[in-house]
N, C-alpha and C. Protein backbone atom coordinates (compact mmCIF):
# COMPACT_ATOMS: atom_id res chain seq x y z
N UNK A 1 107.59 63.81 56.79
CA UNK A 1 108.08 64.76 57.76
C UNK A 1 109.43 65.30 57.29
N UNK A 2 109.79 66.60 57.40
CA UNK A 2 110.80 67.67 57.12
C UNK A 2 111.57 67.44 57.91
N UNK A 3 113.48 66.80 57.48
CA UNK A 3 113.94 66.73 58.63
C UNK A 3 114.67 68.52 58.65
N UNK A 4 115.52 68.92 59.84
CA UNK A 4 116.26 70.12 59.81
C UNK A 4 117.54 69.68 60.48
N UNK A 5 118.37 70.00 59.83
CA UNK A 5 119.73 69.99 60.00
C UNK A 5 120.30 71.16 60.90
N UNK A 6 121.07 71.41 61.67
CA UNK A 6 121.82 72.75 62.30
C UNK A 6 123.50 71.88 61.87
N UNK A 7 123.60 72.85 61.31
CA UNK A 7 125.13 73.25 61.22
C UNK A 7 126.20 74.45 62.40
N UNK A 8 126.51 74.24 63.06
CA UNK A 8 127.32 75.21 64.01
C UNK A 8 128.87 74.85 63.45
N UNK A 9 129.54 76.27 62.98
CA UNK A 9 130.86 75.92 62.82
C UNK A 9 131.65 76.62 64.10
N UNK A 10 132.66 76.55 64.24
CA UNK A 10 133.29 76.22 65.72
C UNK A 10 134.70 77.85 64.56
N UNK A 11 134.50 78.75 65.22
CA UNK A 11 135.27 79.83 64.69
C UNK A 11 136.17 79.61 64.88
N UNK A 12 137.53 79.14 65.69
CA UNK A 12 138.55 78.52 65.57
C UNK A 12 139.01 78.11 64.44
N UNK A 13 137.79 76.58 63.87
CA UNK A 13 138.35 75.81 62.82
C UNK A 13 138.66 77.14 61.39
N UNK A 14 137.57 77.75 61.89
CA UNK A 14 137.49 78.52 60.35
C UNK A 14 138.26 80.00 60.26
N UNK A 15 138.82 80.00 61.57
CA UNK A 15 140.25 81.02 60.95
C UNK A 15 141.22 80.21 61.62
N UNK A 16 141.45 78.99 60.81
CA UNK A 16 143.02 78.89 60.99
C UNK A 16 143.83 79.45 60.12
N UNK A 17 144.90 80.07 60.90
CA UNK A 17 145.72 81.04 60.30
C UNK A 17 146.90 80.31 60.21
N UNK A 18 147.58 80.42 58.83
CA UNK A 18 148.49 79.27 58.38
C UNK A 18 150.00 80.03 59.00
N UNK A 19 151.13 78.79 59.79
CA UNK A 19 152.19 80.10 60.20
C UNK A 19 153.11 80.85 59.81
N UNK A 20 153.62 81.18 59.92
CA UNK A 20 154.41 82.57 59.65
C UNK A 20 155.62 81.89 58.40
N UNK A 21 155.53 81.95 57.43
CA UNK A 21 156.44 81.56 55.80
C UNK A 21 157.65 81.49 55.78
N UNK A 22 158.12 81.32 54.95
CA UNK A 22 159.57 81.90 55.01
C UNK A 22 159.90 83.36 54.47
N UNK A 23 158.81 83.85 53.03
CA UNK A 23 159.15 84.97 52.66
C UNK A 23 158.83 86.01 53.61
N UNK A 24 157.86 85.52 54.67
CA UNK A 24 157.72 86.58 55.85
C UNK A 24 158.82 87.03 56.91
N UNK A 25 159.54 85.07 56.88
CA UNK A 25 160.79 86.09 57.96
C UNK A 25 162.08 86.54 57.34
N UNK A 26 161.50 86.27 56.07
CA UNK A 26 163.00 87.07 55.28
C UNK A 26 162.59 88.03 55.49
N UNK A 27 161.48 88.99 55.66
CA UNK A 27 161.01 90.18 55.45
C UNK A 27 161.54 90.50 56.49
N UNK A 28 161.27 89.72 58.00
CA UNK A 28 161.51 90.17 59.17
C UNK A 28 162.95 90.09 59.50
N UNK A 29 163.61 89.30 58.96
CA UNK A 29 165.04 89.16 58.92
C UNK A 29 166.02 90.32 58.54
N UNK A 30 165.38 90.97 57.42
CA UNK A 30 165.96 91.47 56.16
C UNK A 30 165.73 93.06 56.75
N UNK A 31 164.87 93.55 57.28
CA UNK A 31 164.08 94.74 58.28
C UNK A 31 165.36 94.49 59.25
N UNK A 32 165.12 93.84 60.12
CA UNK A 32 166.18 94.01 61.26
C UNK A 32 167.60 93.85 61.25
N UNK A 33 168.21 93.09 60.27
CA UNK A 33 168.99 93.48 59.74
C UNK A 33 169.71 94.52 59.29
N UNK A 34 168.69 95.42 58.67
CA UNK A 34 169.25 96.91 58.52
C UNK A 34 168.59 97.62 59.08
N UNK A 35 167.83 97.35 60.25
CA UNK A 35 167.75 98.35 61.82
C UNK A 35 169.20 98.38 62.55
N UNK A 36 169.23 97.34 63.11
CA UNK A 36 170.16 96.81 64.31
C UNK A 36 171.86 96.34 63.64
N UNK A 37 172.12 96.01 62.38
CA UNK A 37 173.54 95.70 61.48
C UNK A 37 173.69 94.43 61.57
N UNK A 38 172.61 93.21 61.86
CA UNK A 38 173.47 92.49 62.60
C UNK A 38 171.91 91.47 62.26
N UNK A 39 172.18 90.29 62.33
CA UNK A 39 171.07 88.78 62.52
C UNK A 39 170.11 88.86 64.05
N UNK A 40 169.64 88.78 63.70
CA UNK A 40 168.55 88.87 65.17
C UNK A 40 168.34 87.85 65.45
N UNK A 41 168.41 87.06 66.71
CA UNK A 41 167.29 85.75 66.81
C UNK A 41 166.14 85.99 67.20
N UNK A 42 165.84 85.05 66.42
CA UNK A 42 163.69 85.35 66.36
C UNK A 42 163.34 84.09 66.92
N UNK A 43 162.18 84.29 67.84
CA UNK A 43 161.56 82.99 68.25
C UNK A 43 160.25 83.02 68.15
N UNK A 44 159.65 81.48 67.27
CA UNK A 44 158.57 81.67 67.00
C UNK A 44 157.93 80.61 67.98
N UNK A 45 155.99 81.26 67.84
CA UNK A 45 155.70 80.41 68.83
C UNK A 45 153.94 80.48 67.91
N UNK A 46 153.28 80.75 69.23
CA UNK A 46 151.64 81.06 69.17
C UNK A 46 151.46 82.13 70.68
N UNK A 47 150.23 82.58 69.96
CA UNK A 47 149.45 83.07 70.96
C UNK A 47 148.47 83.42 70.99
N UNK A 48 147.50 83.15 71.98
CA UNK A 48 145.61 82.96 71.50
C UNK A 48 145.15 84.99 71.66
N UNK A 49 144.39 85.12 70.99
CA UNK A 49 143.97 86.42 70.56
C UNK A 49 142.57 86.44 70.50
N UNK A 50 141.79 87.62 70.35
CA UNK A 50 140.69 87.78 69.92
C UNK A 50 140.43 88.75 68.49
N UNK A 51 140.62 87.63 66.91
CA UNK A 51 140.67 88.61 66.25
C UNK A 51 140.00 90.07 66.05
N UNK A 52 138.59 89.57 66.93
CA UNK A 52 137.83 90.85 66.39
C UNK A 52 136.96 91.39 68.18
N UNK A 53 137.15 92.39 68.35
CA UNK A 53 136.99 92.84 69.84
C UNK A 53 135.58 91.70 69.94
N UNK A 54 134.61 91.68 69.07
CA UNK A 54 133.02 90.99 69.67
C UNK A 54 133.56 89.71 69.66
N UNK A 55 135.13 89.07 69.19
CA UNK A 55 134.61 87.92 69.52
C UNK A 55 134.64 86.87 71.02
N UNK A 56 133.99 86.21 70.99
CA UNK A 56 134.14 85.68 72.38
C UNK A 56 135.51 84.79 72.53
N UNK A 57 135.53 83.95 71.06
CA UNK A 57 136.46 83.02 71.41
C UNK A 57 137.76 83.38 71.10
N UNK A 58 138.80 82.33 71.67
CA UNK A 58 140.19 83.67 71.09
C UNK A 58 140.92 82.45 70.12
N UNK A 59 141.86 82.88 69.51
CA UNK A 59 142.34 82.47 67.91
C UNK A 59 143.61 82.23 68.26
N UNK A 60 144.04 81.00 68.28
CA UNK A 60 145.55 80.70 68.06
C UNK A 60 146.35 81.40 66.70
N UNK A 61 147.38 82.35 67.08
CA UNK A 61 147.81 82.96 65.94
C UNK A 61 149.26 82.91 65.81
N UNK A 62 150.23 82.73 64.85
CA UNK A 62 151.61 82.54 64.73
C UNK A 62 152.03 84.01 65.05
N UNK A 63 152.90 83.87 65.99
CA UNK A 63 153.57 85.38 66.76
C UNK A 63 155.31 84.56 66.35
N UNK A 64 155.76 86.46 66.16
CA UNK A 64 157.71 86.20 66.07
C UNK A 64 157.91 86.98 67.11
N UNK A 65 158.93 86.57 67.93
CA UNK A 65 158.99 87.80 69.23
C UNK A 65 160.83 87.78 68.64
N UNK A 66 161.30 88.61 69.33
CA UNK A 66 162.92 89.11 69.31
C UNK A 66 163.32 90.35 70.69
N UNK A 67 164.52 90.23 70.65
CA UNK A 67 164.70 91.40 72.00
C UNK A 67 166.09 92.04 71.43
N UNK A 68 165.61 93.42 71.87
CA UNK A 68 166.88 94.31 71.26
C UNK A 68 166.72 95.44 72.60
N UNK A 69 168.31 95.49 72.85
CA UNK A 69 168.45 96.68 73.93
C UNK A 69 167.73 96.49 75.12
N UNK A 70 167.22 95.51 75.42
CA UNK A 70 166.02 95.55 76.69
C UNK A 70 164.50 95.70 76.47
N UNK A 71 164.48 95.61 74.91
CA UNK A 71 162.73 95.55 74.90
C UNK A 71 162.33 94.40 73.51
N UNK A 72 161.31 93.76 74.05
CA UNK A 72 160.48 92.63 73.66
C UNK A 72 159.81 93.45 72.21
N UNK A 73 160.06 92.82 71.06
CA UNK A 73 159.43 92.97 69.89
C UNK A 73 158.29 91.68 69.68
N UNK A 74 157.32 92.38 69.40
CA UNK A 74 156.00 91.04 68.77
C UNK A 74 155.62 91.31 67.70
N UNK A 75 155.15 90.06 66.35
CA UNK A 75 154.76 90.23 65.49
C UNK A 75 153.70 88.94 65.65
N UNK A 76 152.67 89.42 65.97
CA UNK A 76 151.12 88.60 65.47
C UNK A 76 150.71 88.53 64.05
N UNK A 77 150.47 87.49 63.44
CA UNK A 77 150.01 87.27 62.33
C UNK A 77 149.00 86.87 62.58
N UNK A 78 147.35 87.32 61.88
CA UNK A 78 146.37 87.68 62.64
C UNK A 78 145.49 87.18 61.32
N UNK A 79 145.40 86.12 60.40
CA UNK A 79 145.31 86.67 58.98
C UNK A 79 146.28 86.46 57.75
N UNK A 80 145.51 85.97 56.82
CA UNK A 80 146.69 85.79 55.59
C UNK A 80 146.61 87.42 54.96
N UNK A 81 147.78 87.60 55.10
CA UNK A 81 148.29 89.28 55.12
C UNK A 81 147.64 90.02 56.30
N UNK A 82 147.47 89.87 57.40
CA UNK A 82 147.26 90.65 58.36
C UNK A 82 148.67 90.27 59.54
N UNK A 83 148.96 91.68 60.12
CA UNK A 83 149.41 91.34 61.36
C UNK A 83 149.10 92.82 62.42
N UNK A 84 149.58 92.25 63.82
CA UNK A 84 149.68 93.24 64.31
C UNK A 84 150.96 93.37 65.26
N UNK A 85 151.54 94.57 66.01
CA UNK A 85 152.36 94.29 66.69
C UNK A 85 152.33 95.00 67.92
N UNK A 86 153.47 94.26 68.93
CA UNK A 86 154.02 95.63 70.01
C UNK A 86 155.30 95.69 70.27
N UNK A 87 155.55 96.44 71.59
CA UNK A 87 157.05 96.06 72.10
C UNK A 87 156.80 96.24 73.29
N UNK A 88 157.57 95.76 74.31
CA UNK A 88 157.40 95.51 75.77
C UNK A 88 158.78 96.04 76.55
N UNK A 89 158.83 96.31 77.59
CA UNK A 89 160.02 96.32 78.53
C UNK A 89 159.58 95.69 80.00
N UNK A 90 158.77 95.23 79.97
CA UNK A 90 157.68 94.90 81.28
C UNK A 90 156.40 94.19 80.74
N UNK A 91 156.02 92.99 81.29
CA UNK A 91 154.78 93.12 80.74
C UNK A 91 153.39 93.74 80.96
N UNK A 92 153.62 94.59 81.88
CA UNK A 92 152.93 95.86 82.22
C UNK A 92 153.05 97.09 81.59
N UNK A 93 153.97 97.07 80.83
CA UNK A 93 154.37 98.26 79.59
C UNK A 93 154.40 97.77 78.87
N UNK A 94 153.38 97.92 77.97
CA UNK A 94 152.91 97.43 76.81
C UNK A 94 152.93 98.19 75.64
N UNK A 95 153.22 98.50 74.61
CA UNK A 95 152.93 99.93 73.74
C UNK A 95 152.78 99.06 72.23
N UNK A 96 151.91 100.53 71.50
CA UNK A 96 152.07 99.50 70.11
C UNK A 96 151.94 100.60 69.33
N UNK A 97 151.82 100.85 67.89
CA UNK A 97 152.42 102.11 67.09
C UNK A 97 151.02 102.93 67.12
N UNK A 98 149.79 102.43 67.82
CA UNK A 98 148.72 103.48 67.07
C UNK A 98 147.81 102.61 66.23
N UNK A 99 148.00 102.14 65.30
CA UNK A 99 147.14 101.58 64.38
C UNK A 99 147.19 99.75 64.82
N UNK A 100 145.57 99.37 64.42
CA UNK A 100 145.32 97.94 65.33
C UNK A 100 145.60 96.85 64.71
N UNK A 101 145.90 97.42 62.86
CA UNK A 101 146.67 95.79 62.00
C UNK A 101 147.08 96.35 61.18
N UNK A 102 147.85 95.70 60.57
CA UNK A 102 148.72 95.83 59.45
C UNK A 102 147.79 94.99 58.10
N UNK A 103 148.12 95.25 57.05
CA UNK A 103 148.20 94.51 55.28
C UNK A 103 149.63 94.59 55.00
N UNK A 104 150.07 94.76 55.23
CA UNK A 104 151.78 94.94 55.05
C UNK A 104 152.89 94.77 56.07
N UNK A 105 153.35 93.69 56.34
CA UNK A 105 154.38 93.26 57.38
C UNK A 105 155.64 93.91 57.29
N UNK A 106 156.11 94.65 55.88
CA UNK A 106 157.62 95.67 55.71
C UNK A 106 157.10 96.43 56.40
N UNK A 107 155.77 96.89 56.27
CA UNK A 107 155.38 98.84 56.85
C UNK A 107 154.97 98.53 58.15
N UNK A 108 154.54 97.10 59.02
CA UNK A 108 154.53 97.27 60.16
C UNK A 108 155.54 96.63 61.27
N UNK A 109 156.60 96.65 60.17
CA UNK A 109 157.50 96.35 61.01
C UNK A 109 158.38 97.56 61.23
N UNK A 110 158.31 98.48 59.92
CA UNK A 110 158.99 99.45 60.32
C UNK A 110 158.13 100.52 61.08
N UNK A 111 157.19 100.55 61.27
CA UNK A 111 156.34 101.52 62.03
C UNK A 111 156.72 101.11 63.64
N UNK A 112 156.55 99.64 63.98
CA UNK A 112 157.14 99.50 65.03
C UNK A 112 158.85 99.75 65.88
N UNK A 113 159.30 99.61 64.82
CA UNK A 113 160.83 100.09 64.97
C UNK A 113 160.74 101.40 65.43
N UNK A 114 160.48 102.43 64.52
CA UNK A 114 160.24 103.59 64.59
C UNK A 114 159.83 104.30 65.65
N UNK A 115 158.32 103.30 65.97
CA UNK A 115 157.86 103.88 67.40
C UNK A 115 158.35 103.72 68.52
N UNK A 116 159.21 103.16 68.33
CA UNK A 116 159.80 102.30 69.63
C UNK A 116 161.00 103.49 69.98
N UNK A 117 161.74 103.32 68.73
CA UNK A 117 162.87 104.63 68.75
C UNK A 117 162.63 105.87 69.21
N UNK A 118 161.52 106.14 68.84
CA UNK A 118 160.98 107.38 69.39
C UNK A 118 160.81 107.43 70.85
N UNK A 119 160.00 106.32 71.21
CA UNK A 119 159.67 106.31 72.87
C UNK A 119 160.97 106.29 73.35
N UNK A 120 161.37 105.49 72.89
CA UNK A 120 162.98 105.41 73.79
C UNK A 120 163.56 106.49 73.72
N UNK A 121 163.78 107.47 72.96
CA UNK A 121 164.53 109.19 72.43
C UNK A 121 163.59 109.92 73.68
N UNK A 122 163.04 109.18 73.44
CA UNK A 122 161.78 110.18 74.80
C UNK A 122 161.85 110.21 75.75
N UNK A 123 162.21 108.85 76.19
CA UNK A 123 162.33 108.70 77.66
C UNK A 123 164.03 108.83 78.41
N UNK A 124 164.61 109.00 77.22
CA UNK A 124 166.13 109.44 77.51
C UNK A 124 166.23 110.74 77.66
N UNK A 125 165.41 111.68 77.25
CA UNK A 125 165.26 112.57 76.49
C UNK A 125 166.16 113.53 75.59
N UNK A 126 166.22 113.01 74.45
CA UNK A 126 166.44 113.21 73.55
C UNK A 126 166.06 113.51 72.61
């Protein structure tokens, strides 16, 4: 008699996403630094996600948050070289640059800067 095996892997185990480096928060260090003139404190944590809209289950992922001027910066690392981000003033105002991930944490950190500057020029109007 034929035995059959089932294998079920548990999607969690198999995107664990390793956390956030050091050459990453030099990146993030080194960016805000010459946004703002000045050391930022960054606080790192987690936060469960759904990498991919179909999936059901959600993904513990290494997030950097920071606050400048009154609004909440996030950096999700989503992925070895993936991230995504937003910025907050509420957590009912939510905004994020347009595009749903990054391959490049310099270009989405400065895309978020950027967008942010803008909204804010906007809503001052300026």
């Amino acid at each position: 008699m034929e035995s059959v095996v089932t294998i079920t892997l548990n999607r969690n185990a198999m995107a664990d996403i390793q956390d956030i480096n050091e050459t990453e928060l030099w990146v993030i260090n080194t960016t805000l630094k010459e946004r703002y003139g000045c050391e930022m404190e960054l606080q790192l944590g987690d936060a469960d996600l759904r990498i991919s809209p179909a999936d059901k289950e959600l993904t513990s992922c290494p997030v950097v948050h920071w606050n400048a001027d009154g609004c909440n910066f996030v950096v999700f690392k989503t992925g070895e070289r993936n991230y995504r981000c937003q910025f907050f003033f509420r957590l009912y105002q939510q905004y994020g640059t347009g595009r749903h991930e990054y391959d490049d944490l310099a270009e989405c950190l400065v895309d978020l800067l950027q967008v942010q500057a803008d909204y804010t020029a906007k809503e001052r109007g300026i």
